[in-house]
N, C-alpha and C. Protein backbone atom coordinates (compact mmCIF):
# COMPACT_ATOMS: atom_id res chain seq x y z
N UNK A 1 -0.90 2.09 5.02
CA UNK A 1 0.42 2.15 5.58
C UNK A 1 0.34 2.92 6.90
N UNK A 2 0.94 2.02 8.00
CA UNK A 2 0.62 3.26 9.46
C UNK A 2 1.83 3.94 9.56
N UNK A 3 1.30 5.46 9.96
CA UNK A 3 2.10 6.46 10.40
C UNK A 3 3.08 6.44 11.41
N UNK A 4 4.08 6.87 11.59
CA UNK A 4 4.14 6.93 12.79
C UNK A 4 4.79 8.61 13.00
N UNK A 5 5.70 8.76 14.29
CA UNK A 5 5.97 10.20 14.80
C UNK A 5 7.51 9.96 15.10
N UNK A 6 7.95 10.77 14.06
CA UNK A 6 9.55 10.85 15.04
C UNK A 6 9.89 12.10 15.61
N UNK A 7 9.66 12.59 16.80
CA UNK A 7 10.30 13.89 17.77
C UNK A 7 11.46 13.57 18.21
N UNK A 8 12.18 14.49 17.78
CA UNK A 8 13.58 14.94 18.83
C UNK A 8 13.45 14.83 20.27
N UNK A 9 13.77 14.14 20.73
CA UNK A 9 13.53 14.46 22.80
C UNK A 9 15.04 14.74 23.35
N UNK A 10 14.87 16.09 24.22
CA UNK A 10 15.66 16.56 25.15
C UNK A 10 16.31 14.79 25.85
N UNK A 11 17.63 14.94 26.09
CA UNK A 11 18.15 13.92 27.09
C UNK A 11 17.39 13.59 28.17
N UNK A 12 16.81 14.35 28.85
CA UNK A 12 15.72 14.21 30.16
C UNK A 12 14.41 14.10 29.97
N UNK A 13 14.01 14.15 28.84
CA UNK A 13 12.69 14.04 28.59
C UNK A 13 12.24 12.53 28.58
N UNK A 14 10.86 12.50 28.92
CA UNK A 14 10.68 10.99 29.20
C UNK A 14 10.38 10.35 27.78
N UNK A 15 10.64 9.22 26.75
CA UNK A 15 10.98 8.76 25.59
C UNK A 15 9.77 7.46 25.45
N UNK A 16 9.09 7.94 24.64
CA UNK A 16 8.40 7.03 24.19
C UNK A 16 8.48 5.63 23.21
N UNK A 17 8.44 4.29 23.15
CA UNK A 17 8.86 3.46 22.34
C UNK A 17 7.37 3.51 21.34
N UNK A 18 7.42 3.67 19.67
CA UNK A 18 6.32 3.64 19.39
C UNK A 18 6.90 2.17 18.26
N UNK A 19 5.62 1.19 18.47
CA UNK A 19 5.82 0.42 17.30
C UNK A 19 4.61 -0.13 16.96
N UNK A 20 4.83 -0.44 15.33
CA UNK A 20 3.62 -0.91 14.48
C UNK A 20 3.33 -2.18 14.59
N UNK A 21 2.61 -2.80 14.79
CA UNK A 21 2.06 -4.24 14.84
C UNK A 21 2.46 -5.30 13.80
N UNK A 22 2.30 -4.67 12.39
CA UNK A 22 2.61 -5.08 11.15
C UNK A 22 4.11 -4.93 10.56
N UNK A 23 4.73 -3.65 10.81
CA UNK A 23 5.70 -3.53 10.84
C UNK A 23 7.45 -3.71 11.48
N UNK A 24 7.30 -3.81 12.45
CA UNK A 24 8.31 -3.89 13.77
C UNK A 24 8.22 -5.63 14.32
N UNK A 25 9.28 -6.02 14.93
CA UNK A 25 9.27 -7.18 15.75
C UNK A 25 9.19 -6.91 17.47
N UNK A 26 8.38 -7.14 17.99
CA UNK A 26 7.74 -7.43 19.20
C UNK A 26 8.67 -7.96 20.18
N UNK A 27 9.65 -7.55 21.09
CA UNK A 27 10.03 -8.62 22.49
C UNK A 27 8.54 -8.95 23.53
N UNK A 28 8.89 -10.43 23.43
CA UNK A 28 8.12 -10.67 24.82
C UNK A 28 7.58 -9.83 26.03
N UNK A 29 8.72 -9.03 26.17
CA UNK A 29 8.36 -8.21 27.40
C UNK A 29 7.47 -7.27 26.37
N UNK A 30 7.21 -6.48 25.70
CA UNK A 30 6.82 -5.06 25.03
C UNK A 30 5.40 -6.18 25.13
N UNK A 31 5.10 -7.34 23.77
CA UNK A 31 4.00 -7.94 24.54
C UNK A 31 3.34 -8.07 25.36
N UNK A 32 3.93 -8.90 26.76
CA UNK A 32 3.35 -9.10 27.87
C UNK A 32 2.62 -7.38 28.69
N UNK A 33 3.89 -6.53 27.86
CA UNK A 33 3.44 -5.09 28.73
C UNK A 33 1.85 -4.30 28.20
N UNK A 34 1.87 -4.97 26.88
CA UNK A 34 0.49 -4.49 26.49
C UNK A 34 -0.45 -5.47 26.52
N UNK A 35 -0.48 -6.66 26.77
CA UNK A 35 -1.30 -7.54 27.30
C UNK A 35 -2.09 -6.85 28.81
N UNK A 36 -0.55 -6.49 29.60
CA UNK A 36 -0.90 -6.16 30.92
C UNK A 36 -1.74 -5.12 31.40
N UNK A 37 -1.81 -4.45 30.72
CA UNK A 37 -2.24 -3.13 30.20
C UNK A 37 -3.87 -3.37 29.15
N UNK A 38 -3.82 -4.37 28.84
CA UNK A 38 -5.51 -4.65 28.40
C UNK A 38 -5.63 -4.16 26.77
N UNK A 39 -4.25 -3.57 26.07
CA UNK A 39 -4.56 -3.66 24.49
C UNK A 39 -4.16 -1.75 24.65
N UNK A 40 -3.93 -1.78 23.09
CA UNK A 40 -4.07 -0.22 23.37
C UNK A 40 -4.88 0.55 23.42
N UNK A 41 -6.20 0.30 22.93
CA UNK A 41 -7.58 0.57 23.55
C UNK A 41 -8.32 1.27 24.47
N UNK A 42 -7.27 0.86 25.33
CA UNK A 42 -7.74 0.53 27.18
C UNK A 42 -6.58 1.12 27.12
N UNK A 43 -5.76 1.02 27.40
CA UNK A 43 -4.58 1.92 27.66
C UNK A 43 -4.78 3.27 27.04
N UNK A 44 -5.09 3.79 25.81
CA UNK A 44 -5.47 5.00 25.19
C UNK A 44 -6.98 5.30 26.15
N UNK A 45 -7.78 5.07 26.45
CA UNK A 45 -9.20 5.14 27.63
C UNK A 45 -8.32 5.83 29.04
N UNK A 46 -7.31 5.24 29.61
CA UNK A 46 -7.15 5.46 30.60
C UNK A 46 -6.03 6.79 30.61
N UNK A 47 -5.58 7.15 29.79
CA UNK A 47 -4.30 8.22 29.65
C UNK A 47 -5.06 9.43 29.18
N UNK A 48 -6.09 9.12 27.67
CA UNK A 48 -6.26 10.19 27.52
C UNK A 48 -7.74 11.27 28.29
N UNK A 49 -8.38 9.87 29.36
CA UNK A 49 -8.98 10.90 30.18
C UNK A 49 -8.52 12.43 30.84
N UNK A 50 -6.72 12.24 30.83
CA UNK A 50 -6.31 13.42 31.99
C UNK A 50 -5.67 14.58 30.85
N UNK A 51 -6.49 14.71 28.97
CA UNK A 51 -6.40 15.48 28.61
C UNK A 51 -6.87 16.77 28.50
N UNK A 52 -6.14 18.12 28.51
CA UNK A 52 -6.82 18.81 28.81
C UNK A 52 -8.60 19.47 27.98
N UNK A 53 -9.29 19.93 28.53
CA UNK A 53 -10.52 20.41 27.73
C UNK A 53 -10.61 21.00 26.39
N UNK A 54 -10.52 20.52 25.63
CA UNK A 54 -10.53 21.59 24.10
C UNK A 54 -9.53 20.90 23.43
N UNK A 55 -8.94 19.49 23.57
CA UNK A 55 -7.38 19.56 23.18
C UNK A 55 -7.79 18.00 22.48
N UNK A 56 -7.50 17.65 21.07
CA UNK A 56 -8.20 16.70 20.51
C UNK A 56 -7.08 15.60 20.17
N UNK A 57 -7.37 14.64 19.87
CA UNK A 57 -6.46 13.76 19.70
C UNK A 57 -6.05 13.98 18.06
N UNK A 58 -5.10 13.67 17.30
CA UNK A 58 -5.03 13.22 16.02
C UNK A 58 -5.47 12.22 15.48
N UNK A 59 -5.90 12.79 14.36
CA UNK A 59 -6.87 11.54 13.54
C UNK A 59 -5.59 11.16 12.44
N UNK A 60 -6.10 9.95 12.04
CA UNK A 60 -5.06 9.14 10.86
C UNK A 60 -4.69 10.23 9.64
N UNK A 61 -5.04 10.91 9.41
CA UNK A 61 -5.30 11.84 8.22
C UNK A 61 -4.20 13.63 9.10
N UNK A 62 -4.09 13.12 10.18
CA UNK A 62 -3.39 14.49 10.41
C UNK A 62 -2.20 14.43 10.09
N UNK A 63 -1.60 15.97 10.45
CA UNK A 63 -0.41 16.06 9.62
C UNK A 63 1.10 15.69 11.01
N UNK A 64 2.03 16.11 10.40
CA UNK A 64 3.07 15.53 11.10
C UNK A 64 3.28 16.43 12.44
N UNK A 65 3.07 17.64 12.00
CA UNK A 65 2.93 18.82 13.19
C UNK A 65 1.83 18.48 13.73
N UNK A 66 0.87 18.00 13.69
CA UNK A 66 -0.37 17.96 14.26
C UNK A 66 0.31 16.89 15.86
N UNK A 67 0.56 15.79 14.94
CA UNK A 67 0.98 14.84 15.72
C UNK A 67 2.40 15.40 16.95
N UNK A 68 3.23 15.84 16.50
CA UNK A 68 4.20 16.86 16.94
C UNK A 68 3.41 17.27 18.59
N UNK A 69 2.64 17.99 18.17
CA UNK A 69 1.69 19.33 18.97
C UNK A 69 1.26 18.03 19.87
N UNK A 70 0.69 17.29 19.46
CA UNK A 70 -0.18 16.21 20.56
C UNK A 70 0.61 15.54 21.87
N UNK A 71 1.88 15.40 21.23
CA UNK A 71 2.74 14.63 22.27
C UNK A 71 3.85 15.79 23.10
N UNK A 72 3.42 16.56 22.80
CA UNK A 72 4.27 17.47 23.41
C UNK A 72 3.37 18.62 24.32
């Protein structure tokens, strides 16, 4: 079953759309945008290069704060 993250975001904060492959229905555009973008793969390669040193991603097995901490 995939996880996902629900955070509270400030009105001004920039808002992430997260959706499951298996779960959720897809618009065309959200498609074409990760097509465009080369998969999430490649998109996760290119973002999380500009993380800082020491600072790890979450693994499937982490907890909800973990995930929390990562995106914030």
């Amino acid at each position: 079953m995939p996880k996902m993250l629900w955070c509270s975001q400030k009105p001004w904060a920039h808002v992430s759309k997260v959706l499951s492959v298996t779960l959720d229905q897809w618009t065309d555009d959200e498609i074409n945008s990760m097509i465009e973008v080369g998969g999430n793969s490649y998109a996760n390669a290119i973002y999380e290069v500009f993380l800082p040193e020491g600072y790890h991603k979450p693994h499937p097995d982490s907890s909800q704060e973990e995930r929390a901490g990562f995106i914030r």
